[in-house]
N, C-alpha and C. Protein backbone atom coordinates (compact mmCIF):
# COMPACT_ATOMS: atom_id res chain seq x y z
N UNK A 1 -138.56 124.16 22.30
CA UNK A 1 -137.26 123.59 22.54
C UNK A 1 -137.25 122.14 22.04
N UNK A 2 -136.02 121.95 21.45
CA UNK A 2 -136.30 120.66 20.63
C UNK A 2 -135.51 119.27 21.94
N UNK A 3 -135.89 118.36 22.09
CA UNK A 3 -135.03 117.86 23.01
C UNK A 3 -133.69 117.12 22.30
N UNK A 4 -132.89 117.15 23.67
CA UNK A 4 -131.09 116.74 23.01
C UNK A 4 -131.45 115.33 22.47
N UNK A 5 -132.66 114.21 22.54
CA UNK A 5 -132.40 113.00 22.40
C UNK A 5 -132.86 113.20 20.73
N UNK A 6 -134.05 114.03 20.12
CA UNK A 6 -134.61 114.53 18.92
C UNK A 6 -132.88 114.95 18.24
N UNK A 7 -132.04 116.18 18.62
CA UNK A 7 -131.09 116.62 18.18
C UNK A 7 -130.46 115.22 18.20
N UNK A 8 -129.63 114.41 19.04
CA UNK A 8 -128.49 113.48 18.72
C UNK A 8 -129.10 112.79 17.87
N UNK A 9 -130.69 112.48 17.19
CA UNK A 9 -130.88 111.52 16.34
C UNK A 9 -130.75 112.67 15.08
N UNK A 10 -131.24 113.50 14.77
CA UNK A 10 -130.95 114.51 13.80
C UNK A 10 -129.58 114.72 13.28
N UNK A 11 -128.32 114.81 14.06
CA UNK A 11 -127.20 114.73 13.86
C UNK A 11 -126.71 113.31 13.34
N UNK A 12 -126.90 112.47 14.00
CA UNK A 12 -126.50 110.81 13.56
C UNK A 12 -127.06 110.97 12.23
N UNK A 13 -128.71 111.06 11.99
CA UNK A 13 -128.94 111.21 10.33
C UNK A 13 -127.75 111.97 9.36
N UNK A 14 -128.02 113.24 10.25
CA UNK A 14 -127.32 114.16 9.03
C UNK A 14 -126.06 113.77 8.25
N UNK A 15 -125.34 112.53 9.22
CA UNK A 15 -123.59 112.85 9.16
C UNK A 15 -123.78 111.39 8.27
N UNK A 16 -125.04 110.70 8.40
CA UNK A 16 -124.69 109.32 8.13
C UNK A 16 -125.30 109.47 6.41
N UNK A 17 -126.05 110.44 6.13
CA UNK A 17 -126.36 111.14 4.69
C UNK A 17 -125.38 111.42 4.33
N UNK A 18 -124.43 112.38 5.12
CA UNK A 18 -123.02 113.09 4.10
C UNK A 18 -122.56 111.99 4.34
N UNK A 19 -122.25 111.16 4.55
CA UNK A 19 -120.88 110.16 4.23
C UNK A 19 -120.92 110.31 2.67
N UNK A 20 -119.58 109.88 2.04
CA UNK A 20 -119.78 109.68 0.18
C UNK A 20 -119.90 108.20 0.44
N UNK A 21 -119.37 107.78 1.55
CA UNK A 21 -119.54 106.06 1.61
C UNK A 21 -120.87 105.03 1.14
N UNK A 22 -121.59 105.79 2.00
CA UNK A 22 -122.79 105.28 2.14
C UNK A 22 -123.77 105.82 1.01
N UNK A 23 -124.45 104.94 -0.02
CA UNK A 23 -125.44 104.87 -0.66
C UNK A 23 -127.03 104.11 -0.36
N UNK A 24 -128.10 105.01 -0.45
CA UNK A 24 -129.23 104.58 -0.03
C UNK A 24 -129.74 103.65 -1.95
N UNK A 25 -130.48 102.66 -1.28
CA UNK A 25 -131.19 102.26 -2.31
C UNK A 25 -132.89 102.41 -1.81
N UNK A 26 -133.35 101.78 -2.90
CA UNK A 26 -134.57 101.47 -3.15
C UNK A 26 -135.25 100.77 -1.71
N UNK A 27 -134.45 99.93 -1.37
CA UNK A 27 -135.08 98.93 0.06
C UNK A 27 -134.89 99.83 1.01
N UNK A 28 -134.58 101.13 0.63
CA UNK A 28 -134.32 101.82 1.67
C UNK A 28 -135.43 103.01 1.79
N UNK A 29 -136.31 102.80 0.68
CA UNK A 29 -137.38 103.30 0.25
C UNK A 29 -137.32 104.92 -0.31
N UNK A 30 -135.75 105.07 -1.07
CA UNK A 30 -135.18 106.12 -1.95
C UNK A 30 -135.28 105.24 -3.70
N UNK A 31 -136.36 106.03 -4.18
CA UNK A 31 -136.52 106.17 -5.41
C UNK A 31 -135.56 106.56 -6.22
N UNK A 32 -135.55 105.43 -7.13
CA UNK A 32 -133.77 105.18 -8.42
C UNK A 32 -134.29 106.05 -9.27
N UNK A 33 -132.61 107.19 -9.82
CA UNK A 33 -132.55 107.40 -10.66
C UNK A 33 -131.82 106.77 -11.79
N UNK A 34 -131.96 105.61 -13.06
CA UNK A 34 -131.18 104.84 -13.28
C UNK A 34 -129.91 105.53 -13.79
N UNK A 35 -130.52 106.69 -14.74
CA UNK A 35 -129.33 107.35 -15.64
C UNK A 35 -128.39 107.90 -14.06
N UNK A 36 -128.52 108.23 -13.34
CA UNK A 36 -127.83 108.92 -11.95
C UNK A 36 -127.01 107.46 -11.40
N UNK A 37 -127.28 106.45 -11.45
CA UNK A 37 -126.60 105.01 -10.96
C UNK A 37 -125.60 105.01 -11.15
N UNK A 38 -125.29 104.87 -12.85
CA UNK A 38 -124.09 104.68 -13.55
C UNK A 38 -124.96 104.99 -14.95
N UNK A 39 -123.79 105.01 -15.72
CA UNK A 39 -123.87 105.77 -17.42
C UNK A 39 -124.37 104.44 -18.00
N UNK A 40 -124.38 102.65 -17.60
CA UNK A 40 -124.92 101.45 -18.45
C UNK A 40 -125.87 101.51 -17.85
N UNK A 41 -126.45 102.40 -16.53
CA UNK A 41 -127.03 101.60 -16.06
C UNK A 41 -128.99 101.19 -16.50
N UNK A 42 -129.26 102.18 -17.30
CA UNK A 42 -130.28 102.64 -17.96
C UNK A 42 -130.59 101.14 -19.35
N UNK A 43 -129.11 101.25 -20.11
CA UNK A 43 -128.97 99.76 -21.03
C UNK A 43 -129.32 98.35 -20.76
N UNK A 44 -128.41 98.32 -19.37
CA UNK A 44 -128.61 97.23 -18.94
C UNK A 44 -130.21 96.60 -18.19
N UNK A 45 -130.70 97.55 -17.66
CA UNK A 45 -132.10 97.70 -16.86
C UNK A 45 -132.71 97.30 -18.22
N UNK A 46 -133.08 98.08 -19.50
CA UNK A 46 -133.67 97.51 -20.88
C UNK A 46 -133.33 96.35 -21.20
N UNK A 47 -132.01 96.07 -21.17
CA UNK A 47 -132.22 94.43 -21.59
C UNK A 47 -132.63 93.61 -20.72
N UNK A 48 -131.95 94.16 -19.37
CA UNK A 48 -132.97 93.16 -18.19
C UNK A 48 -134.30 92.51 -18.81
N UNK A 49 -135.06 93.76 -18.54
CA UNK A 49 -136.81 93.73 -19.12
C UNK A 49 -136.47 93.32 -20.28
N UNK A 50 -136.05 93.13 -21.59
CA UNK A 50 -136.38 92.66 -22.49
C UNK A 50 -136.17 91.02 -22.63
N UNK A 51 -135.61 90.78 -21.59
CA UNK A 51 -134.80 89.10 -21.45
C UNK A 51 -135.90 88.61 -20.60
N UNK A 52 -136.55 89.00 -19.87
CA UNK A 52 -138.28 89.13 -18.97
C UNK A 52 -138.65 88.55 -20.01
N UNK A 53 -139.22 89.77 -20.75
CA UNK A 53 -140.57 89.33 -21.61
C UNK A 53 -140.07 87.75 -22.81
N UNK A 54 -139.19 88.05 -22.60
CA UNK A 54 -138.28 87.11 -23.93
C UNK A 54 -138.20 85.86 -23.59
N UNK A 55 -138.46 85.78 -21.68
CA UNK A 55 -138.37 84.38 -21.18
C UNK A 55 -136.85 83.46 -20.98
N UNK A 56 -136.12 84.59 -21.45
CA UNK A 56 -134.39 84.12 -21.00
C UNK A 56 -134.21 84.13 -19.75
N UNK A 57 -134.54 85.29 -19.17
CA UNK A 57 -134.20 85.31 -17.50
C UNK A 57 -135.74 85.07 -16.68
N UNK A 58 -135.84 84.56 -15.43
CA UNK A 58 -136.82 84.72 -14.99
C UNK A 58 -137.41 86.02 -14.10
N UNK A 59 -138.16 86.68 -14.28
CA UNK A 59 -138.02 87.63 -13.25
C UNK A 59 -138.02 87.36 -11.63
N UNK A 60 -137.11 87.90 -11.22
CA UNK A 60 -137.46 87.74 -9.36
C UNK A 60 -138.77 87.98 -8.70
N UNK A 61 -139.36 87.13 -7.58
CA UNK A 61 -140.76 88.17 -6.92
C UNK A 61 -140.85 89.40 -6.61
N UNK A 62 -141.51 90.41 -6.79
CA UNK A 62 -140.88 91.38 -6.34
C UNK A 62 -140.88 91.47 -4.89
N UNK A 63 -140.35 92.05 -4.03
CA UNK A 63 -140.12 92.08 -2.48
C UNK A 63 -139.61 93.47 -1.70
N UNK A 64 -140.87 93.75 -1.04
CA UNK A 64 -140.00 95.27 -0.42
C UNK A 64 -139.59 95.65 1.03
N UNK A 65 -138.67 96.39 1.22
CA UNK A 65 -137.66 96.72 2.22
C UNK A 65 -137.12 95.48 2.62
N UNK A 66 -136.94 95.00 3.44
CA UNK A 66 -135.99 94.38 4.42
C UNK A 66 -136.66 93.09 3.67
N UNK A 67 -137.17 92.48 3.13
CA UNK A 67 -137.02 91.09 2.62
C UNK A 67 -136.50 91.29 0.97
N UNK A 68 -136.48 91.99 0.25
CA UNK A 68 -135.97 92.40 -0.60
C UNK A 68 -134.32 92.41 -0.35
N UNK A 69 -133.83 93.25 0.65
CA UNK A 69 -132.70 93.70 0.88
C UNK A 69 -131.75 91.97 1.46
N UNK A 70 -132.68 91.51 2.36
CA UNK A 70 -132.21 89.91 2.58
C UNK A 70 -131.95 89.16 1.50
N UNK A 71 -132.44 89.16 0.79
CA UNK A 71 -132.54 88.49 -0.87
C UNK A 71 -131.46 88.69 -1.53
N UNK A 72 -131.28 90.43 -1.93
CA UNK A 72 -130.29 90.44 -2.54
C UNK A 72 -128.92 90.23 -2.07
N UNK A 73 -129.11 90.53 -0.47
CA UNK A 73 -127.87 90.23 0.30
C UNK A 73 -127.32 88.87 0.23
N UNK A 74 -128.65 87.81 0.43
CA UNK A 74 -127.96 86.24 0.05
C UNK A 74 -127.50 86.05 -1.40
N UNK A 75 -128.58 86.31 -2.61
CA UNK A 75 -127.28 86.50 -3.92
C UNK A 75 -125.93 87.29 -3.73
N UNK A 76 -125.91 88.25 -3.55
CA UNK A 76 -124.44 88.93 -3.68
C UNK A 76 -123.32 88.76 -2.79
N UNK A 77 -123.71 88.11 -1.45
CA UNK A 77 -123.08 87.13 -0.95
C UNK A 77 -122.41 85.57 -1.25
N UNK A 78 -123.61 84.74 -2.19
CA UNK A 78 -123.31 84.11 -2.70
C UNK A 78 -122.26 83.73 -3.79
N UNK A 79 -122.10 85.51 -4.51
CA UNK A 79 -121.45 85.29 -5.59
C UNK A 79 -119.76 85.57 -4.94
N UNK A 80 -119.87 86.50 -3.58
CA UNK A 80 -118.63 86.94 -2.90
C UNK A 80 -117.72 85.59 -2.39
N UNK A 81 -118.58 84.43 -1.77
CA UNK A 81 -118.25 83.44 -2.13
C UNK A 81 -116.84 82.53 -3.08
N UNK A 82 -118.07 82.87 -3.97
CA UNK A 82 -117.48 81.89 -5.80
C UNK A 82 -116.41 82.71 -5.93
N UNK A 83 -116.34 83.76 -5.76
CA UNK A 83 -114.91 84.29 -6.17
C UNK A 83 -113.85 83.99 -5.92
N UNK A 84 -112.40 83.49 -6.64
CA UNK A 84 -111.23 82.72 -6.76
C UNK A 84 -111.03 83.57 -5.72
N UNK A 85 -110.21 83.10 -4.87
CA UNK A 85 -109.35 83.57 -3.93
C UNK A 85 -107.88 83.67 -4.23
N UNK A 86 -108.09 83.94 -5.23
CA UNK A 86 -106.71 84.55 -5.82
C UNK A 86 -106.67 86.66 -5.54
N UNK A 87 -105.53 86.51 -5.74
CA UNK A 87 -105.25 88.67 -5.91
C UNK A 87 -105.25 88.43 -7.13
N UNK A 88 -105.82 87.79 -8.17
CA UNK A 88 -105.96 88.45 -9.72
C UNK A 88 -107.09 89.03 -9.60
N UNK A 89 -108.02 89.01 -8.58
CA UNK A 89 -109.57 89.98 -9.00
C UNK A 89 -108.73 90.88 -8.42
N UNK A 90 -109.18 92.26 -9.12
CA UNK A 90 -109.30 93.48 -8.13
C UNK A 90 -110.52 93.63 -7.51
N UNK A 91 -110.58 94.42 -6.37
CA UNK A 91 -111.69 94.99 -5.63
C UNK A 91 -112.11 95.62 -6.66
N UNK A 92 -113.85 95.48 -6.95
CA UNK A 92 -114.58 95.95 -7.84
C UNK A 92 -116.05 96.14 -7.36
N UNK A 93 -116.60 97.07 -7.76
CA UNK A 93 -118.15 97.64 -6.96
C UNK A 93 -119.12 96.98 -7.78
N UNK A 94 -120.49 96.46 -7.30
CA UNK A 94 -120.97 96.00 -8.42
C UNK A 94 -122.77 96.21 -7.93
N UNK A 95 -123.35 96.97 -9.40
CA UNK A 95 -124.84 97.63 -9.29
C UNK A 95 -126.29 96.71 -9.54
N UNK A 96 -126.64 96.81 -8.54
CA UNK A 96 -127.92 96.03 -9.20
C UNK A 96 -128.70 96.95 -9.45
N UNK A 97 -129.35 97.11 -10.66
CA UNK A 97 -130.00 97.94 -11.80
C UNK A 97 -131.30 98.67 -10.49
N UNK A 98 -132.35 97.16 -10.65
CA UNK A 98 -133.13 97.43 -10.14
C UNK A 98 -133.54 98.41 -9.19
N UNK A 99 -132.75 98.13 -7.70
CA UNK A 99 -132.94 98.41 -6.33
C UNK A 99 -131.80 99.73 -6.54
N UNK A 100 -130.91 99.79 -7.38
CA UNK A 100 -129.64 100.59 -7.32
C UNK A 100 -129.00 100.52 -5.87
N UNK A 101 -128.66 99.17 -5.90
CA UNK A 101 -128.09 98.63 -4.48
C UNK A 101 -126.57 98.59 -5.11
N UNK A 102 -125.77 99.75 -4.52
CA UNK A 102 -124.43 99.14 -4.95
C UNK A 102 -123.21 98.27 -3.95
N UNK A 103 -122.97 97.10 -3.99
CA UNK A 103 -121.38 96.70 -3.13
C UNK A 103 -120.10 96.53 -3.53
N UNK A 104 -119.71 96.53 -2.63
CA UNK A 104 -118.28 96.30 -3.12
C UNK A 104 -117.52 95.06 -2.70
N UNK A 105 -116.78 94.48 -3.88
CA UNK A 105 -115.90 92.89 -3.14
C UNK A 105 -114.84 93.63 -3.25
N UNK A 106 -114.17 93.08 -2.49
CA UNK A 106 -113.02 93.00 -2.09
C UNK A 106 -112.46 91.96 -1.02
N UNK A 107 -111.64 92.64 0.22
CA UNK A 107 -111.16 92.07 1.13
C UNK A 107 -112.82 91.24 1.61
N UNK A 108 -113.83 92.44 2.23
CA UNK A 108 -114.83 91.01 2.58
C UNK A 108 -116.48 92.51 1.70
N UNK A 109 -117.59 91.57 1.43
CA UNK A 109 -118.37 92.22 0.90
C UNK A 109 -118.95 93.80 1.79
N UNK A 110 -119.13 94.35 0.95
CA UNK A 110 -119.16 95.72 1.64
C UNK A 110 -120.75 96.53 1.35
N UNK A 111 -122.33 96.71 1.37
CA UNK A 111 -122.86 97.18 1.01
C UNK A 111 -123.51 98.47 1.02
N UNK A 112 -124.42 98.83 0.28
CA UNK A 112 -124.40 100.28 0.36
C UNK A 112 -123.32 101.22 0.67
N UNK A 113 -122.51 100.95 -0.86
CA UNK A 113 -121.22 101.81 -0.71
C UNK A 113 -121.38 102.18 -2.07
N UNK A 114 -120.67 103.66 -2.16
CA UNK A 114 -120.54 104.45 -3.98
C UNK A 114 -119.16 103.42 -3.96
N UNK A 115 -119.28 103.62 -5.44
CA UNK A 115 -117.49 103.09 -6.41
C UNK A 115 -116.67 104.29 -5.90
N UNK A 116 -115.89 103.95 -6.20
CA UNK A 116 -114.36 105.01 -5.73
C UNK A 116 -114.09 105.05 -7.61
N UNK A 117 -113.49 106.21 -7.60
CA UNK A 117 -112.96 106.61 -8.87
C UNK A 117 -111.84 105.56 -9.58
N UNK A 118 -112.28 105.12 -10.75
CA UNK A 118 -111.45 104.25 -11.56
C UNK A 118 -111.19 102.75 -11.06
N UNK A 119 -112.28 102.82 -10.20
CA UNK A 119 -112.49 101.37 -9.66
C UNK A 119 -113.67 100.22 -10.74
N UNK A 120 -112.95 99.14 -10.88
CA UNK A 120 -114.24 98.37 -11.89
C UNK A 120 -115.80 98.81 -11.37
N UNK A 121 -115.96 98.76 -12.30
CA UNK A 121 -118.27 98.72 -11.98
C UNK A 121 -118.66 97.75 -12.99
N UNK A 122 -119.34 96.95 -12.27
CA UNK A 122 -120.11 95.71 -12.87
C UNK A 122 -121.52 96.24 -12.62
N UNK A 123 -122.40 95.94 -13.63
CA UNK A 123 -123.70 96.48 -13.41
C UNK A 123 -124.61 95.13 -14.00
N UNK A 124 -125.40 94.95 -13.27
CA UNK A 124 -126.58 93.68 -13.62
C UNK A 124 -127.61 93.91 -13.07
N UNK A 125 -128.16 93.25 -12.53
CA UNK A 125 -129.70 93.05 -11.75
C UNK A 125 -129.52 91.56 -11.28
N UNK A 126 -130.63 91.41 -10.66
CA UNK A 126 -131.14 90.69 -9.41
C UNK A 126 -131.39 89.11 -10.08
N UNK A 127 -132.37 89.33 -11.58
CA UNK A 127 -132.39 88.12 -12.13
C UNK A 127 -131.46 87.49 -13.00
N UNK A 128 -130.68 88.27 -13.45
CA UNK A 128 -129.46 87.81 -14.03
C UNK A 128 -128.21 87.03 -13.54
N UNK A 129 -128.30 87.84 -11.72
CA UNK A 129 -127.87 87.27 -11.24
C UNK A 129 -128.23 85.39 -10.68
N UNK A 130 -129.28 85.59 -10.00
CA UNK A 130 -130.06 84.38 -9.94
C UNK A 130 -130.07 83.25 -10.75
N UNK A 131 -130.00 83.70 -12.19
CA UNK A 131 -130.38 82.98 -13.48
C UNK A 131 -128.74 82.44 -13.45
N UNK A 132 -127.37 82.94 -12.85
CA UNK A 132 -126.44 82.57 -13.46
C UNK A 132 -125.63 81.88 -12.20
N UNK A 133 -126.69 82.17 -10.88
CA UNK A 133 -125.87 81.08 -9.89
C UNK A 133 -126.35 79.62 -10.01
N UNK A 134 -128.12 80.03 -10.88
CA UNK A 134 -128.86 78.34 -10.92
C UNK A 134 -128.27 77.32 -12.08
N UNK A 135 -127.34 78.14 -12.97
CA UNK A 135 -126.45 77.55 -14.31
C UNK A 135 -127.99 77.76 -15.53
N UNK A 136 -129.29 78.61 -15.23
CA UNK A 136 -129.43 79.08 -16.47
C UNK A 136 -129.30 79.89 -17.29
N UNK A 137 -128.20 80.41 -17.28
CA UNK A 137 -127.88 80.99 -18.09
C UNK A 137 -126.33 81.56 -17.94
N UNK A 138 -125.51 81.48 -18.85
CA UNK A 138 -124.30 81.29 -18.79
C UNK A 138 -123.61 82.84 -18.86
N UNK A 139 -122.16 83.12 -18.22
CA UNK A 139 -121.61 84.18 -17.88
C UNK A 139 -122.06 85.09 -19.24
N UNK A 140 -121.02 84.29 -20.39
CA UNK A 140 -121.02 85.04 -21.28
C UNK A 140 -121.98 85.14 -22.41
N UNK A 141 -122.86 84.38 -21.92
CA UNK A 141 -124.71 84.97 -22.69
C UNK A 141 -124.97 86.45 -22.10
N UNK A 142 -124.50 86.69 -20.57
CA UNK A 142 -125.28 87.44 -20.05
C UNK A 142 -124.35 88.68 -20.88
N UNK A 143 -123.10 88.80 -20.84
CA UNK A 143 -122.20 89.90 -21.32
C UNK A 143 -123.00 90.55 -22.65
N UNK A 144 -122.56 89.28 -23.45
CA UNK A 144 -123.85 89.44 -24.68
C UNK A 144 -124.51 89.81 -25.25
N UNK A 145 -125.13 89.67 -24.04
CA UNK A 145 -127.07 90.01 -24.24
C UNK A 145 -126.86 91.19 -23.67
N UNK A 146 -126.01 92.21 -23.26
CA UNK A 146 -126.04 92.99 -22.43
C UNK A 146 -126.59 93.02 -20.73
N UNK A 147 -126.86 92.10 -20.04
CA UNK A 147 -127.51 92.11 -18.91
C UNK A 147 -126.65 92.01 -17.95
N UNK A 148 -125.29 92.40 -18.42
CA UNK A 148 -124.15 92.60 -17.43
C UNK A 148 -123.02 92.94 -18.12
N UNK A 149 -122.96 94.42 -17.31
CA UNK A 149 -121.52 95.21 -18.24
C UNK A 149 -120.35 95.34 -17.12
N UNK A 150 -119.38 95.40 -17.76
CA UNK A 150 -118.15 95.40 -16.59
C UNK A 150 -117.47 96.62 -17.34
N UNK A 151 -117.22 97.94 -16.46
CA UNK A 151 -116.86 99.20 -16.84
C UNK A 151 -115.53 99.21 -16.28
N UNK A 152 -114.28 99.96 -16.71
CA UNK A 152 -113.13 100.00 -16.25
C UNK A 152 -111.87 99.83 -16.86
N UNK A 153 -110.88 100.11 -16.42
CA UNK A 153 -109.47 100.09 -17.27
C UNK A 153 -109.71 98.59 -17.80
N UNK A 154 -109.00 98.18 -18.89
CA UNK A 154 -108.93 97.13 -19.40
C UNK A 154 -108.54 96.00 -18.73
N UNK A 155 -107.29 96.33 -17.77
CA UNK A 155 -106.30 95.50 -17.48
C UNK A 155 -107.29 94.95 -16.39
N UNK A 156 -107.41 95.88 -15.23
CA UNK A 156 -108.35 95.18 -13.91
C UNK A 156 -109.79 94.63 -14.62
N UNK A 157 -110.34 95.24 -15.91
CA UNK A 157 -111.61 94.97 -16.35
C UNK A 157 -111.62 93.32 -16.97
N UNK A 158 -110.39 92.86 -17.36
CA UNK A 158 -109.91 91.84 -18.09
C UNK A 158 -110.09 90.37 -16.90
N UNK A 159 -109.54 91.02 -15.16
CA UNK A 159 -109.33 90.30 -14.09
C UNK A 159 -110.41 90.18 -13.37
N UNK A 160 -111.15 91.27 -13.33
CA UNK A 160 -112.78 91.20 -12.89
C UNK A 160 -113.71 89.84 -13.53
N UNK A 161 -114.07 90.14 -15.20
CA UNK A 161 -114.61 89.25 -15.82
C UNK A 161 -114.15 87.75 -15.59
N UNK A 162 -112.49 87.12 -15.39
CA UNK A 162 -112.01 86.14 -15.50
C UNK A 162 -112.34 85.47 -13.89
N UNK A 163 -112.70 86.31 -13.09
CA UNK A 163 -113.11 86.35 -11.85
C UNK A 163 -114.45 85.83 -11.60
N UNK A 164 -115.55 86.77 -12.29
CA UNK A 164 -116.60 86.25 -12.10
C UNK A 164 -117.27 85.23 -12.95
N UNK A 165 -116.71 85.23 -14.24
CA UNK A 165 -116.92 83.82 -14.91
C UNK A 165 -116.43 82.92 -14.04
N UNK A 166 -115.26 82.57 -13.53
CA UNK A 166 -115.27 81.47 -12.05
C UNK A 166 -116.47 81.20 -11.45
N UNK A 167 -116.77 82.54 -10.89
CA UNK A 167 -117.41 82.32 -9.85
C UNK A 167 -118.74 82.13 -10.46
N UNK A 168 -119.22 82.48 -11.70
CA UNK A 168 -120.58 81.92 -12.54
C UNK A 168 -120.64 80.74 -12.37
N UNK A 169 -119.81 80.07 -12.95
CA UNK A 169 -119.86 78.73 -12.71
C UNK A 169 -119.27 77.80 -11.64
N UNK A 170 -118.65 78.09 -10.82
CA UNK A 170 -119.03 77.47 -9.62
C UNK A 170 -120.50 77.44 -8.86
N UNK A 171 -120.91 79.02 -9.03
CA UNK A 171 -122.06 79.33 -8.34
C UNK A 171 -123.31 77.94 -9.23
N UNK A 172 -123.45 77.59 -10.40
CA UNK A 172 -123.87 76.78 -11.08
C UNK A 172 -123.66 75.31 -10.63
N UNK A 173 -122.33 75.06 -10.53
CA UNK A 173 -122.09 73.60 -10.44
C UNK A 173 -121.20 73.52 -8.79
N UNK A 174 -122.03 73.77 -7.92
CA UNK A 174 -121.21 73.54 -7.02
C UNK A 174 -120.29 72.57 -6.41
N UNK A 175 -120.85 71.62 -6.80
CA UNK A 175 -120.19 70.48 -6.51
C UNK A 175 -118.88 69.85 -7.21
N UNK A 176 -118.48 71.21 -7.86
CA UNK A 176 -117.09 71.19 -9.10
C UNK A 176 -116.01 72.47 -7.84
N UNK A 177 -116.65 72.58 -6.50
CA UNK A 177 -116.28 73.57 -5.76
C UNK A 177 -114.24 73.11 -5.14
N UNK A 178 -114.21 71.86 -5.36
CA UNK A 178 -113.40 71.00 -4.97
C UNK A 178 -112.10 71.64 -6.21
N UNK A 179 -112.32 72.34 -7.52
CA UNK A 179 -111.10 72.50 -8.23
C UNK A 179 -111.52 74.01 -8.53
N UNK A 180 -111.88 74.97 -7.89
CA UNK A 180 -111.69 76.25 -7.71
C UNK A 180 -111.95 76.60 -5.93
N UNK A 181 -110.96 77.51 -5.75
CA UNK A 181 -110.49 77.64 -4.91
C UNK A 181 -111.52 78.95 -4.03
N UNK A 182 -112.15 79.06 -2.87
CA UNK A 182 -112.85 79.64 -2.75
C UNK A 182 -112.44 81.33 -1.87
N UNK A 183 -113.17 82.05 -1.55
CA UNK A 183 -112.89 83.05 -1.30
C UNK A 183 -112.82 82.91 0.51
C-alpha cells in the first residue's frame, strides 16, 4: 500500500509536469536538447562558443543547480529592469541557449515558462548577456555576430529589438538611467 502522503506528492509532480506552462531546464538537472529549444537555438549556442574561443565574449563560471539558476535569475532580471516602460515592447519569451532556461517579460518577469504561439523569441546565452549589461559588447555586435536572434512577426520583432537595445545600454551605462525611463 502506497501511503496518501507518497500519492499527494506523486500527483502534485504529475500535474506540475503536464502544465504546457512550466518548462524544466538544465538547473533543474533536465538535460538540453538544443535543436528541441527553438529552431536558432543550435546557431546561436555555435556562435556563443565560437565568440569563447575568439575572446569576444567572456565565458561565465560554470555553476550548477540553484547557484546557477540565482545567476541567471539576477541577469535576466536585470535586463527586465532596463526595459523602457513604454507598451511599445511586446511581451516576448526569451532563451538562454545554454541552461535552455526560458522567461518571459512582460507585465512582470515570468520563469520557466514555454513561448505561446507567435509570441517574439529572443534567444542568447548567459555570456552574451553579461558581456552586454557590462557595455562589452554592444547590442548590435551581438545581432551580428549571431549571439542573439530575435524570432517573430516583423512588426512586434521590430519593438522587441528597439526595446532591448534600450535596455543594452542602459544596462551598460547606468548612470544615463535618469533619460530612459525604467520598467
Amino acid at each position: 500500500m502506497v501511503p496518501a502522503k507518497n500519492l499527494r506528492a506523486a500527483l502534485l509532480t504529475s500535474l506540475w509536469l503536464a502544465s504546457s506552462a512550466v518548462v524544466a531546464c538544465s538547473y533543474d538537472g533536465r538535460p538540453q536538447d538544443l535543436k528541441a529549444a527553438h529552431p536558432q537555438s543550435m546557431s546561436v549556442a555555435l556562435a556563443i562558443h565560437q565568440s569563447y574561443q575568439d575572446g569576444i565574449v567572456s565565458r561565465p563560471a560554470p555553476l550548477m543547480g540553484g547557484f546557477g539558476m540565482r545567476r541567471a535569475q539576477h541577469h535576466l532580471s536585470r535586463l527586465a529592469e532596463a526595459i523602457p516602460a513604454t507598451n511599445d515592447v511586446p511581451a516576448f519569451t526569451l532563451l538562454l541557449v545554454e541552461p535552455g532556461l526560458w522567461s518571459r517579460y512582460g507585465e512582470q518577469l515570468e520563469m520557466h515558462i514555454s513561448p505561446d504561439s507567435g509570441e517574439v523569441a529572443v534567444i542568447t546565452g548567459e555570456g552574451p548577456l553579461l558581456a552586454m549589461s557590462k557595455g562589452a559588447l554592444d547590442f548590435d555586435q551581438a545581432l551580428e555576430r549571431g549571439l542573439l536572434r530575435v524570432e517573430g512577426e516583423e512588426q512586434d520583432r521590430a519593438r522587441v529589438i528597439q526595446g532591448l537595445r534600450a535596455a543594452a545600454a542602459l544596462m551598460a551605462n547606468p548612470e544615463k538611467s535618469d533619460s530612459v525611463a525604467l520598467r
